[in-house]
N, C-alpha and C. Protein backbone atom coordinates (compact mmCIF):
# COMPACT_ATOMS: atom_id res chain seq x y z
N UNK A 1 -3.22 8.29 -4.72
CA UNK A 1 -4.24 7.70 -5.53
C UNK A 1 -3.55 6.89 -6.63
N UNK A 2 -3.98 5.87 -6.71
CA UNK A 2 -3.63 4.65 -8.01
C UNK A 2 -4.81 4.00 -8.70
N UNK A 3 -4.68 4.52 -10.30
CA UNK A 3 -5.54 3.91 -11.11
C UNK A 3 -5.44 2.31 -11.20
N UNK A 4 -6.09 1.44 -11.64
CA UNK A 4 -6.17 -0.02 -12.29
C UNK A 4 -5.64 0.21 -13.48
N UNK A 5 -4.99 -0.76 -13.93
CA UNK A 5 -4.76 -0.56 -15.43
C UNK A 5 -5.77 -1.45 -16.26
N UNK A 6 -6.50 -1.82 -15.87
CA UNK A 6 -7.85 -1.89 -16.80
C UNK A 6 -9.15 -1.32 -16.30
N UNK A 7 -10.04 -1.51 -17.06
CA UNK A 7 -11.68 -1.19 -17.02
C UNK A 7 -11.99 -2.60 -16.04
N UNK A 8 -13.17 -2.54 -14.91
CA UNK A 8 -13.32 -3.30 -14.45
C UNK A 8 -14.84 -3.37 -14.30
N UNK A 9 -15.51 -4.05 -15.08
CA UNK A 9 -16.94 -4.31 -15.57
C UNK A 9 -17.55 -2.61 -16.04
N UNK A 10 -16.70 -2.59 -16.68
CA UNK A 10 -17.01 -1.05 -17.51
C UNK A 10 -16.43 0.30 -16.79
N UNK A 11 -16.02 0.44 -15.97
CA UNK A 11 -15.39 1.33 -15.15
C UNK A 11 -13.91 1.51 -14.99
N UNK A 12 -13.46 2.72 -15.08
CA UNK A 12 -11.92 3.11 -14.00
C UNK A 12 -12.25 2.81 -12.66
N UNK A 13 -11.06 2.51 -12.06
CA UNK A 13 -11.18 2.50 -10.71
C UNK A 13 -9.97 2.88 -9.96
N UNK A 14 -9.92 3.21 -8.72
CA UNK A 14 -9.12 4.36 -8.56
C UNK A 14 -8.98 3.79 -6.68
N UNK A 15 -7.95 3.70 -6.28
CA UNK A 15 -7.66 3.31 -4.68
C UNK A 15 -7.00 4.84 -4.13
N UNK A 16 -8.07 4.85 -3.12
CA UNK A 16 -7.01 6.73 -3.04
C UNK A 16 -6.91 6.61 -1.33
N UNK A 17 -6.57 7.57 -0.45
CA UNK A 17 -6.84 7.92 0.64
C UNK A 17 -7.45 9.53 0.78
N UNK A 18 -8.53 9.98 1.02
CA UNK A 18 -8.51 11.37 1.23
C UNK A 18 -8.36 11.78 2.31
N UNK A 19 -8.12 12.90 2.79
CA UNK A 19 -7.35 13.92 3.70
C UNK A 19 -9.14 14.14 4.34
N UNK A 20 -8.91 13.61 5.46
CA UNK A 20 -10.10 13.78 6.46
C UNK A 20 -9.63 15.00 7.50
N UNK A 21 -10.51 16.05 7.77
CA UNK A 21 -10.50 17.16 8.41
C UNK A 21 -9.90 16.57 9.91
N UNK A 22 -9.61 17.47 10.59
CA UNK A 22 -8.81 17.26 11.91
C UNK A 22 -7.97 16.23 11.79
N UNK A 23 -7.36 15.31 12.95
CA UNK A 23 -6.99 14.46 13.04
C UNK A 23 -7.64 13.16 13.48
N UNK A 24 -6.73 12.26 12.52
CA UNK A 24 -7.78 10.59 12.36
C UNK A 24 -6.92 10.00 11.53
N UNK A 25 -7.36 8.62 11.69
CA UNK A 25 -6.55 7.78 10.71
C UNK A 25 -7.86 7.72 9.66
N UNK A 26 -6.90 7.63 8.53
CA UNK A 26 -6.61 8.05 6.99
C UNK A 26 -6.87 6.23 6.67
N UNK A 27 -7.81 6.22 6.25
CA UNK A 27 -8.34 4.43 5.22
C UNK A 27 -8.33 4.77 3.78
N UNK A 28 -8.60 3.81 2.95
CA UNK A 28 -7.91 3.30 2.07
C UNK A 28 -9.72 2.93 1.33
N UNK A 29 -9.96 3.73 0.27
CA UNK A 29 -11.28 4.10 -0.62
C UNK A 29 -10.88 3.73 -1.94
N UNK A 30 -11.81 2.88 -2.60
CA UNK A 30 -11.81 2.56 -4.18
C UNK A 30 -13.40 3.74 -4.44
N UNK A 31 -13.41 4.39 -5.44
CA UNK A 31 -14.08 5.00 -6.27
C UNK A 31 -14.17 4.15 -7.84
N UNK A 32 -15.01 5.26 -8.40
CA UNK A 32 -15.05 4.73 -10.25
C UNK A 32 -15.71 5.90 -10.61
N UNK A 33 -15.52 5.51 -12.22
CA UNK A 33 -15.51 7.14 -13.25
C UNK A 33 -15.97 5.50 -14.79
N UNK A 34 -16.98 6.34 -15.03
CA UNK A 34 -16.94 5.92 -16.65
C UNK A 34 -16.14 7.13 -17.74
N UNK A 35 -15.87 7.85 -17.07
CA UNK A 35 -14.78 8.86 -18.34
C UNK A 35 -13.65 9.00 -17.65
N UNK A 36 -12.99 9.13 -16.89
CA UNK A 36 -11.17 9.72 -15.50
C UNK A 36 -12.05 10.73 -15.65
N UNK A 37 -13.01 11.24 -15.59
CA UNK A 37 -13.21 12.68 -15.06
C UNK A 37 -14.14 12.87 -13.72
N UNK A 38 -14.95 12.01 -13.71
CA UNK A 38 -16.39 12.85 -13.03
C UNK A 38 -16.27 10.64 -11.89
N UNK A 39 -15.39 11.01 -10.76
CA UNK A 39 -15.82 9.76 -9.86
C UNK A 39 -16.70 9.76 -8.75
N UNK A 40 -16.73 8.56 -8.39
CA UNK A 40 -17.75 8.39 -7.44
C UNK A 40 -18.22 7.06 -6.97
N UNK A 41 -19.43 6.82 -6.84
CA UNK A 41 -19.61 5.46 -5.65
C UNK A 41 -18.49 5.11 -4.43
N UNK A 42 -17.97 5.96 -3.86
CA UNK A 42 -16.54 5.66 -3.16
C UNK A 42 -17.15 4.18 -2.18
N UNK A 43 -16.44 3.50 -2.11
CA UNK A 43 -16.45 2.05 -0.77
C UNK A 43 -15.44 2.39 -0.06
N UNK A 44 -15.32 2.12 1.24
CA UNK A 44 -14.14 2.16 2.46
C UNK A 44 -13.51 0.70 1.88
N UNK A 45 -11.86 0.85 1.70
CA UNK A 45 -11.87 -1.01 1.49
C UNK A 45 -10.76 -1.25 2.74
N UNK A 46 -10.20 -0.46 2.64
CA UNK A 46 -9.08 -0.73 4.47
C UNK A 46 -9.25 0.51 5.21
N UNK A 47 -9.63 -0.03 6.75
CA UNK A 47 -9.44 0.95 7.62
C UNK A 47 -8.21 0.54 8.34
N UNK A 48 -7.14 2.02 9.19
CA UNK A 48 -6.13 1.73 9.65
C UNK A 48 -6.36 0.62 10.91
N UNK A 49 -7.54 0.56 11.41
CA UNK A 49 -7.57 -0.60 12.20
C UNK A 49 -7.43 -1.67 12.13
N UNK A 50 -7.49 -2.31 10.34
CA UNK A 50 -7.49 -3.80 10.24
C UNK A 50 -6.06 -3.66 9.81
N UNK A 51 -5.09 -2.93 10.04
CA UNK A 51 -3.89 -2.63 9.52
C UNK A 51 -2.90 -2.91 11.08
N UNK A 52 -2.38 -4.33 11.15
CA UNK A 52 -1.73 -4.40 12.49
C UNK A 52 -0.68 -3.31 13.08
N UNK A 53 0.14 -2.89 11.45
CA UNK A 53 1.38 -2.19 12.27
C UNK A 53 1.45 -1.12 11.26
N UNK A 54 0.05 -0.25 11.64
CA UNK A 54 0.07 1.16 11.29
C UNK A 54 -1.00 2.08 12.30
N UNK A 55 -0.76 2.95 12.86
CA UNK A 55 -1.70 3.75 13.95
C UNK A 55 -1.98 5.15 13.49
N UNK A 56 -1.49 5.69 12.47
CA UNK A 56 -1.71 6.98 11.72
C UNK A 56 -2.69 6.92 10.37
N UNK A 57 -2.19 6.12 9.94
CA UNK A 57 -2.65 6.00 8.48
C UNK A 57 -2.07 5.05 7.34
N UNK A 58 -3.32 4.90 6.43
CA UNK A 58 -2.96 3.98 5.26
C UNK A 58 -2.94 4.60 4.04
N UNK A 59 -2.72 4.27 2.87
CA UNK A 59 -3.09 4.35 1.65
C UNK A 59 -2.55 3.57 0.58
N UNK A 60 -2.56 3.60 -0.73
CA UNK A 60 -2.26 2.82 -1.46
C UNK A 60 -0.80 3.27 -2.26
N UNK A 61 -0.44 2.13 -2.79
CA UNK A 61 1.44 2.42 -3.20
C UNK A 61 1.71 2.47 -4.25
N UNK A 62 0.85 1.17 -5.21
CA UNK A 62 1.66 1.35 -6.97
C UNK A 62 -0.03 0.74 -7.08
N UNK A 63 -0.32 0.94 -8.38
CA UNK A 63 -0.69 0.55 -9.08
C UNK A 63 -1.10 -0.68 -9.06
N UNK A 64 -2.56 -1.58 -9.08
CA UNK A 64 -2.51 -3.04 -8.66
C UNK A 64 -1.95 -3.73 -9.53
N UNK A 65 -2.01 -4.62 -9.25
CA UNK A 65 -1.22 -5.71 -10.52
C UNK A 65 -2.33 -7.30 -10.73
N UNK A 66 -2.66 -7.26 -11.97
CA UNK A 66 -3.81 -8.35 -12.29
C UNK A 66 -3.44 -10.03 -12.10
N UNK A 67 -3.67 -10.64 -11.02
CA UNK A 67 -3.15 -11.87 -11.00
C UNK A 67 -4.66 -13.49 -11.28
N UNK A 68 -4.37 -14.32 -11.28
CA UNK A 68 -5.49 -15.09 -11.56
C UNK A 68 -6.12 -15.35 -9.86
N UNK A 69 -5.49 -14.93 -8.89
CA UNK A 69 -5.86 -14.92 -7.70
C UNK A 69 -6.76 -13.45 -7.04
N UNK A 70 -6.12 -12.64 -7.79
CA UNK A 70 -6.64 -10.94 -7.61
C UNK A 70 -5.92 -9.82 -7.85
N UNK A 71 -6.13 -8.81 -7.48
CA UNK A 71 -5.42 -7.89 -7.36
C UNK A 71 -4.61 -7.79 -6.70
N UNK A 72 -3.60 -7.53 -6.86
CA UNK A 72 -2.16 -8.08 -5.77
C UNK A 72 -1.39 -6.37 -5.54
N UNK A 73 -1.78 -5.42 -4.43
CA UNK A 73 -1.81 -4.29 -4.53
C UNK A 73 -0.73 -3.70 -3.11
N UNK A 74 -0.48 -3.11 -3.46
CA UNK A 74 0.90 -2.77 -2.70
C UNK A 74 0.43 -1.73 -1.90
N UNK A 75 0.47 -1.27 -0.48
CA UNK A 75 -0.12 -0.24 0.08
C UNK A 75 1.01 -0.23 1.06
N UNK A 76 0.87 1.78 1.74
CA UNK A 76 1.54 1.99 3.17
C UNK A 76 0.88 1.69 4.09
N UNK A 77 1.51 1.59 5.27
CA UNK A 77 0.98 1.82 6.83
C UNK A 77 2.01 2.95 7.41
N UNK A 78 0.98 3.85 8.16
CA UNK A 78 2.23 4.66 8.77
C UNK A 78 2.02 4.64 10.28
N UNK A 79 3.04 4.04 11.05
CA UNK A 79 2.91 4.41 12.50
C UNK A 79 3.34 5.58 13.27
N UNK A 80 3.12 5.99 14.85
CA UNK A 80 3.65 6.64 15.30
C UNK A 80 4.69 6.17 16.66
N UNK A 81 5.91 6.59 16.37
CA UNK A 81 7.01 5.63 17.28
C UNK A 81 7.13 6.80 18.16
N UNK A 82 7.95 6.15 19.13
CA UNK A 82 7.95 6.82 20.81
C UNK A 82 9.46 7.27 20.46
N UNK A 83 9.99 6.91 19.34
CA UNK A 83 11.73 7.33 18.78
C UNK A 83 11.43 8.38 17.94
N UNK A 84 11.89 9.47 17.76
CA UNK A 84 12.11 9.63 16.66
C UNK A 84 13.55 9.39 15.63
N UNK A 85 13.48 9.47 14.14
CA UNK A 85 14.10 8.84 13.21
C UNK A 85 15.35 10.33 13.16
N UNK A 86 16.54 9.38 12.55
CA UNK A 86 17.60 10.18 11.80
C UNK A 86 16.94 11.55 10.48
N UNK A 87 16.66 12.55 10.78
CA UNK A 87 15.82 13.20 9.44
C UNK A 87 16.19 14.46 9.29
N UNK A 88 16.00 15.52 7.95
CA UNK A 88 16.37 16.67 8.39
C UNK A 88 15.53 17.52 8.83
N UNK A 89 13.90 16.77 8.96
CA UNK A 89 12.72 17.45 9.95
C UNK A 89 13.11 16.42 11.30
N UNK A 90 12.91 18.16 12.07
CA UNK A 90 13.14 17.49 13.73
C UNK A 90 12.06 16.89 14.27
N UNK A 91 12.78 16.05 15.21
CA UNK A 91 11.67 15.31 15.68
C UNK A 91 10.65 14.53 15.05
N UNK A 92 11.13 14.05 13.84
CA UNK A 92 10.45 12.84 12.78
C UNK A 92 10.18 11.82 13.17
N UNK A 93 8.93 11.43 13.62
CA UNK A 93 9.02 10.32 14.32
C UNK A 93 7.73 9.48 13.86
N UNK A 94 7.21 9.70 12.44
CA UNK A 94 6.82 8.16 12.10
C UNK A 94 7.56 7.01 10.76
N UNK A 95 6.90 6.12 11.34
CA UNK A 95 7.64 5.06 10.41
C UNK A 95 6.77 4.49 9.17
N UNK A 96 7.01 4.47 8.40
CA UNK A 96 6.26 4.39 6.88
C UNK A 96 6.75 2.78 6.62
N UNK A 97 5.97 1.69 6.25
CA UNK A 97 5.83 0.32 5.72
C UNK A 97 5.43 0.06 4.93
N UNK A 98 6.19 -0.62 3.56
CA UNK A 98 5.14 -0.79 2.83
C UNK A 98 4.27 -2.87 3.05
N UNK A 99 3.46 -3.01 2.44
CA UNK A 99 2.36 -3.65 2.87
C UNK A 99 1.90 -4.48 1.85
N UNK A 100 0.90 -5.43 1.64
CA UNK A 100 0.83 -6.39 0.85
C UNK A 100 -0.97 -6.89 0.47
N UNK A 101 -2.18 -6.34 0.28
CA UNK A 101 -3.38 -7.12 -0.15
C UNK A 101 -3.52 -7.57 -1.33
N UNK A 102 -4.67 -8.92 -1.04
CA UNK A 102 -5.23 -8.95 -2.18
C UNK A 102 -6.82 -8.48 -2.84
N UNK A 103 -7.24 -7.75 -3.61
CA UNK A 103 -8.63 -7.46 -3.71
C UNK A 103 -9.19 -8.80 -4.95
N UNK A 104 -10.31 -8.13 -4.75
CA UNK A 104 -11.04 -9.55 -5.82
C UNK A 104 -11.40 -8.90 -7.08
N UNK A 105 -11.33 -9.69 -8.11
CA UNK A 105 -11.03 -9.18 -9.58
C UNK A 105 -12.06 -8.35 -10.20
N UNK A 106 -13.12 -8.90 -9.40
CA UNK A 106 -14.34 -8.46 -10.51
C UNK A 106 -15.11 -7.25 -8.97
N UNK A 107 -14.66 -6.92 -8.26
CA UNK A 107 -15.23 -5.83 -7.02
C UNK A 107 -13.92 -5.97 -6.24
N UNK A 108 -13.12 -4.95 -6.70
CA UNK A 108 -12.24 -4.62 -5.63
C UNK A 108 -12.19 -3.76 -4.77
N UNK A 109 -13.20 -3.61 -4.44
CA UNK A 109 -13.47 -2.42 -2.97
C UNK A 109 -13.37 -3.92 -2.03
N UNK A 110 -13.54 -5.32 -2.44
CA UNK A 110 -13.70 -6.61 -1.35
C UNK A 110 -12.26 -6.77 -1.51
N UNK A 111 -11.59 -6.47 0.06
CA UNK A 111 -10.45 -7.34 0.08
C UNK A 111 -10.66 -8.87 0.27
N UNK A 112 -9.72 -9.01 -0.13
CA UNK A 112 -9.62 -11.19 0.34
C UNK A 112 -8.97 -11.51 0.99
N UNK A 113 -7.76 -10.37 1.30
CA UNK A 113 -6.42 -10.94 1.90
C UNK A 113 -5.58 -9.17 1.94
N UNK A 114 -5.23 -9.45 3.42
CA UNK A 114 -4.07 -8.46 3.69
C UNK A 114 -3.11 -8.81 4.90
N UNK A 115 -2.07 -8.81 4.17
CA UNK A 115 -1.16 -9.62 5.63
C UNK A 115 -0.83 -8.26 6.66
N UNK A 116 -0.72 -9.42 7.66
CA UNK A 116 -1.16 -8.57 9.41
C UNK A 116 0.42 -8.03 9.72
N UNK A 117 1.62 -8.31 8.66
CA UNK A 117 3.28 -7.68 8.87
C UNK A 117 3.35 -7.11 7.40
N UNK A 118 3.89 -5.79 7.52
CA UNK A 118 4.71 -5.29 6.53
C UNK A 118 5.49 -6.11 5.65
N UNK A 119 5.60 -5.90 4.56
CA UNK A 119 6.05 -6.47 3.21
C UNK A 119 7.72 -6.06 3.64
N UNK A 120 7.85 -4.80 3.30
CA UNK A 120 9.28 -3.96 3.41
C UNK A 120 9.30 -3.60 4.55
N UNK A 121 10.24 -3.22 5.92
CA UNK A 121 10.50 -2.55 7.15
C UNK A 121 11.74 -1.56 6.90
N UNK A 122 12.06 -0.42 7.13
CA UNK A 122 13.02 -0.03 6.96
C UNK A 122 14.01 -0.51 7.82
N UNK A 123 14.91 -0.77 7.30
CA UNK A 123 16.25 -1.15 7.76
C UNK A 123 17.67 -0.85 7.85
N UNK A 124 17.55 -0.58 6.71
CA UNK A 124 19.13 -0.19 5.96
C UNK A 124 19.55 1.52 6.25
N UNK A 125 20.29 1.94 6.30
CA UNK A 125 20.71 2.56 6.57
C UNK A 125 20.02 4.28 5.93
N UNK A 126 20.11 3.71 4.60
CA UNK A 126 19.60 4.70 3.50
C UNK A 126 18.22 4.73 3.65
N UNK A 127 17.60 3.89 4.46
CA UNK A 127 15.92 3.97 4.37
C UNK A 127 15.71 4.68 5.80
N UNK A 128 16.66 4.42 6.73
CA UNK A 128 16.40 4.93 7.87
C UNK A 128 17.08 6.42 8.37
N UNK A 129 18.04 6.74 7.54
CA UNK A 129 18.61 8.26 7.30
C UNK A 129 18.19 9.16 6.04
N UNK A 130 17.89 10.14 6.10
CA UNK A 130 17.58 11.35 5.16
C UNK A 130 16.50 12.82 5.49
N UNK A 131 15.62 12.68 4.32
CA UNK A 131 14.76 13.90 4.60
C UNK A 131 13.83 13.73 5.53
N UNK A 132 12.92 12.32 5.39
CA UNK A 132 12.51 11.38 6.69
C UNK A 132 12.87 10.23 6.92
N UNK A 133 13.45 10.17 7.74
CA UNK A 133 13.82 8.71 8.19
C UNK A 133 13.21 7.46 8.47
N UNK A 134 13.27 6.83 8.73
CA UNK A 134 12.41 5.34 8.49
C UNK A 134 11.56 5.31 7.81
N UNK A 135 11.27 5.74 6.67
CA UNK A 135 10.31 5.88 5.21
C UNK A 135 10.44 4.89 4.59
N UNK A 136 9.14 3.96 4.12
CA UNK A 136 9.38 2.94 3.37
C UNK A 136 8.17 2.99 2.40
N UNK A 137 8.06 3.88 1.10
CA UNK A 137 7.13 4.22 0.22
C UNK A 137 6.78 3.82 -1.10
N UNK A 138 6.42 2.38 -1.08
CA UNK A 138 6.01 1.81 -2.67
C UNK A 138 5.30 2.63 -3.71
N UNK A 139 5.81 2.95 -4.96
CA UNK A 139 5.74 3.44 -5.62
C UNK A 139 5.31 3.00 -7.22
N UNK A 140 5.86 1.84 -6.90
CA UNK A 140 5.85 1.20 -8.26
C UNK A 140 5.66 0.09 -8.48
N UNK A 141 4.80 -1.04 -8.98
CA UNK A 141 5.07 -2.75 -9.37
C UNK A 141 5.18 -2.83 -10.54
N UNK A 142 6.31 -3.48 -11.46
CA UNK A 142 5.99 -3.94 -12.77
C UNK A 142 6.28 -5.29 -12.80
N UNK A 143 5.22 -6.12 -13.24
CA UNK A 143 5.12 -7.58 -13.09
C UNK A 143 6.36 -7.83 -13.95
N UNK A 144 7.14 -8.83 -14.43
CA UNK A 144 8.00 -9.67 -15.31
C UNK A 144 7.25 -10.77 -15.78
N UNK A 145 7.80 -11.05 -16.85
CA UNK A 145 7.33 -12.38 -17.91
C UNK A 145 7.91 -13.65 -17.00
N UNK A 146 8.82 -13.86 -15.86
CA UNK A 146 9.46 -14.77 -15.01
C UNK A 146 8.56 -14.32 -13.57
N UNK A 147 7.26 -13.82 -14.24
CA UNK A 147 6.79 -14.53 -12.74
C UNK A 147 7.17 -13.08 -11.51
N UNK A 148 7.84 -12.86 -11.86
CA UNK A 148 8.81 -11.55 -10.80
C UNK A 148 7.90 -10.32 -10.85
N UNK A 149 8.05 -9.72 -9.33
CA UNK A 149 7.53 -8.12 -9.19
C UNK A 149 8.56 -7.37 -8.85
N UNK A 150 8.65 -6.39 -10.01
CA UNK A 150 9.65 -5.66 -9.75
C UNK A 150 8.98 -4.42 -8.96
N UNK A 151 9.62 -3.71 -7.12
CA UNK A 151 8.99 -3.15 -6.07
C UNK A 151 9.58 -2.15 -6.44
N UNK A 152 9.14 -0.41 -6.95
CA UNK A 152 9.98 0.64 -6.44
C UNK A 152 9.03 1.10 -5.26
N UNK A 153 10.57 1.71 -4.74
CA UNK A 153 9.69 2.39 -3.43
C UNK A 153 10.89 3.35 -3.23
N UNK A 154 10.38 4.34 -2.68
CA UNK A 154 11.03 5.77 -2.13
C UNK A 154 11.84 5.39 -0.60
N UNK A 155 13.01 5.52 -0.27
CA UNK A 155 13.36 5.47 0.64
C UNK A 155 13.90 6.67 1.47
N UNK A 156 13.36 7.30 2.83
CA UNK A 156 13.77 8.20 3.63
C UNK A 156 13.46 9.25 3.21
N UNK A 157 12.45 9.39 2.07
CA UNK A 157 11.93 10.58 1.21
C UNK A 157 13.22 11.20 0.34
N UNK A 158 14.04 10.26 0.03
CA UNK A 158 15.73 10.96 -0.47
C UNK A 158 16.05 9.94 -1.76
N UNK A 159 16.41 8.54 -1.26
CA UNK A 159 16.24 7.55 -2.90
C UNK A 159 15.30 6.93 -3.29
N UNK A 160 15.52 6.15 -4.01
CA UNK A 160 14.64 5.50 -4.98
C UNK A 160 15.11 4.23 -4.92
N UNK A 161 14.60 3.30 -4.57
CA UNK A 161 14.91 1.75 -4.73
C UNK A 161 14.10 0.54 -5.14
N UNK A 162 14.97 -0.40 -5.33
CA UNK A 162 14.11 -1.81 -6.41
C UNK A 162 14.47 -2.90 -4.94
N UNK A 163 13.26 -3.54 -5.33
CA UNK A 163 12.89 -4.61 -4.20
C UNK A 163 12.23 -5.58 -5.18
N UNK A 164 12.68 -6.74 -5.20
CA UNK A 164 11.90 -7.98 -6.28
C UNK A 164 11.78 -9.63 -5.32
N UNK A 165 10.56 -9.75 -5.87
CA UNK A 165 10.00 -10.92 -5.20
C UNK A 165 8.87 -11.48 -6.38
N UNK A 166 8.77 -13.10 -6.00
CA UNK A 166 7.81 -13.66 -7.13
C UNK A 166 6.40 -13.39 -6.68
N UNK A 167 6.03 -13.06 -7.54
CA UNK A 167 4.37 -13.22 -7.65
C UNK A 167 3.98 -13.42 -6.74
N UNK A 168 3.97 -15.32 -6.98
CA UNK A 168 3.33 -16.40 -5.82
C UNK A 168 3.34 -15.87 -4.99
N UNK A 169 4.99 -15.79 -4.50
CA UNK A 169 5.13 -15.73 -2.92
C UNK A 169 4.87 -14.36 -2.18
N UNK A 170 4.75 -13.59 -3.06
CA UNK A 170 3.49 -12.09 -2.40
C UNK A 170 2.09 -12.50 -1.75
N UNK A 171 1.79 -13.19 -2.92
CA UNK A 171 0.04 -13.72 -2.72
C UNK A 171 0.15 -14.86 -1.36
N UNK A 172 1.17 -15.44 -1.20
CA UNK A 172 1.27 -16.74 -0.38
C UNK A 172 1.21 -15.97 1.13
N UNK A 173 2.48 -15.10 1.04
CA UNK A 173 2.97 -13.81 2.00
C UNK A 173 1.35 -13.57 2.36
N UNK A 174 0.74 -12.84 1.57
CA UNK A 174 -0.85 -12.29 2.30
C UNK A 174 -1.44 -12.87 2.83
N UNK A 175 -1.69 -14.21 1.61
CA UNK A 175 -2.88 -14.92 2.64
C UNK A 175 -2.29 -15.80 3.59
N UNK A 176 -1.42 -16.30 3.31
CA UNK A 176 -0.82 -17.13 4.91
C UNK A 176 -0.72 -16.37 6.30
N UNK A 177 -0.48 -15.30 6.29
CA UNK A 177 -0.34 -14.04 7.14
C UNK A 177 -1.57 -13.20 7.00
N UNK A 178 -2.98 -13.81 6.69
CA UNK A 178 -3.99 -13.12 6.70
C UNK A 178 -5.14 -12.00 8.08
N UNK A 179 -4.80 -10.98 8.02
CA UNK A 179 -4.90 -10.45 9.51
C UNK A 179 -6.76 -10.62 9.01
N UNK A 180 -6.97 -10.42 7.80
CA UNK A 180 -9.14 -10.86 7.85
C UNK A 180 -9.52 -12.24 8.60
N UNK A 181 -8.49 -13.17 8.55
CA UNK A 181 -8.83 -14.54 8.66
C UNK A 181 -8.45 -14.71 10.36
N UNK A 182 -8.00 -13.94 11.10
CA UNK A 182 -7.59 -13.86 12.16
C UNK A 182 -8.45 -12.50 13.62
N UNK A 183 -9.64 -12.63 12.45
CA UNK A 183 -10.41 -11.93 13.54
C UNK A 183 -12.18 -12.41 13.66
């Protein structure tokens, strides 16, 4: 779950995934609270289906970030691979991505834009060896005064790493690669 860091026409708002009974893929819900205590109105805003390269589940990663285009919000996809990964749980075998939408400023349960490829893929060595392997878990955005997003994200469930890219070219990344605009 990730708060907004502002009030949005008088409300908190809150991007969560909840834990649906049995098995199912796991979508991606904005709620609101006029106090952080007591939420509600939940909207569905991503299901793992409009999510090209995730078959388990979604949810959200850091915190959105306020742009003059939208909410520029960092989310997982998690698939299930026919490999399993380097891990010290056996037989680990999904792969965690992190991901790229945009919501709209004034109702962000409306996406506008979510690109149809992963932002981050694990690759490196350290993302693809540890506690789980091929884990790629955004954690964090802090915008810069240069325009820059600074990305943490959890790698292999073991480090912690920085990933930076401009603004723009996040927002460009989504909507040019728009999987809404392609169905």
């Amino acid at each position: 779950m990730v708060i907004f860091p502002e009030k949005i026409n008088g409300e908190y708002c809150r991007l969560e995934r909840p834990f649906l009974t049995g098995k199912g893929a796991h979508p991606i819900w904005l709620s609101r609270s006029r106090d952080l205590e007591y939420w509600g109105k939940a909207e569905l805003v991503l299901s793992v289906r409009d999510l090209p390269y995730a078959n388990l589940k979604i949810g959200p990663g850091a915190p959105p970030v306020k742009t003059p285009y939208g909410w520029l919000t960092l989310i997982h996809g998690v698939a299930t691979m026919e490999k399993s990964f380097s891990a010290w749980e056996r037989n680990w075998n999904r792969c965690y991505y992190a991901g790229v939408m945009l919501l709209d400023l004034e109702n962000p349960a409306k996406v506008l834009a979510v690109a149809d490829r992963p932002l981050l893929v694990p690759e490196e060595d350290y993302e693809l060896t540890g506690f789980r392997g091929g884990v790629i878990f955004p954690g964090g955005a802090v915008p810069e005064a240069d325009g820059t997003l600074k990305i943490y994200y959890g790698a292999a469930d073991t480090v912690e790493c920085l990933a930076e890219a401009k603004i723009e070219d996040l927002i460009d990344f989504c909507c040019t690669n728009n999987v809404l605009s392609k169905k």
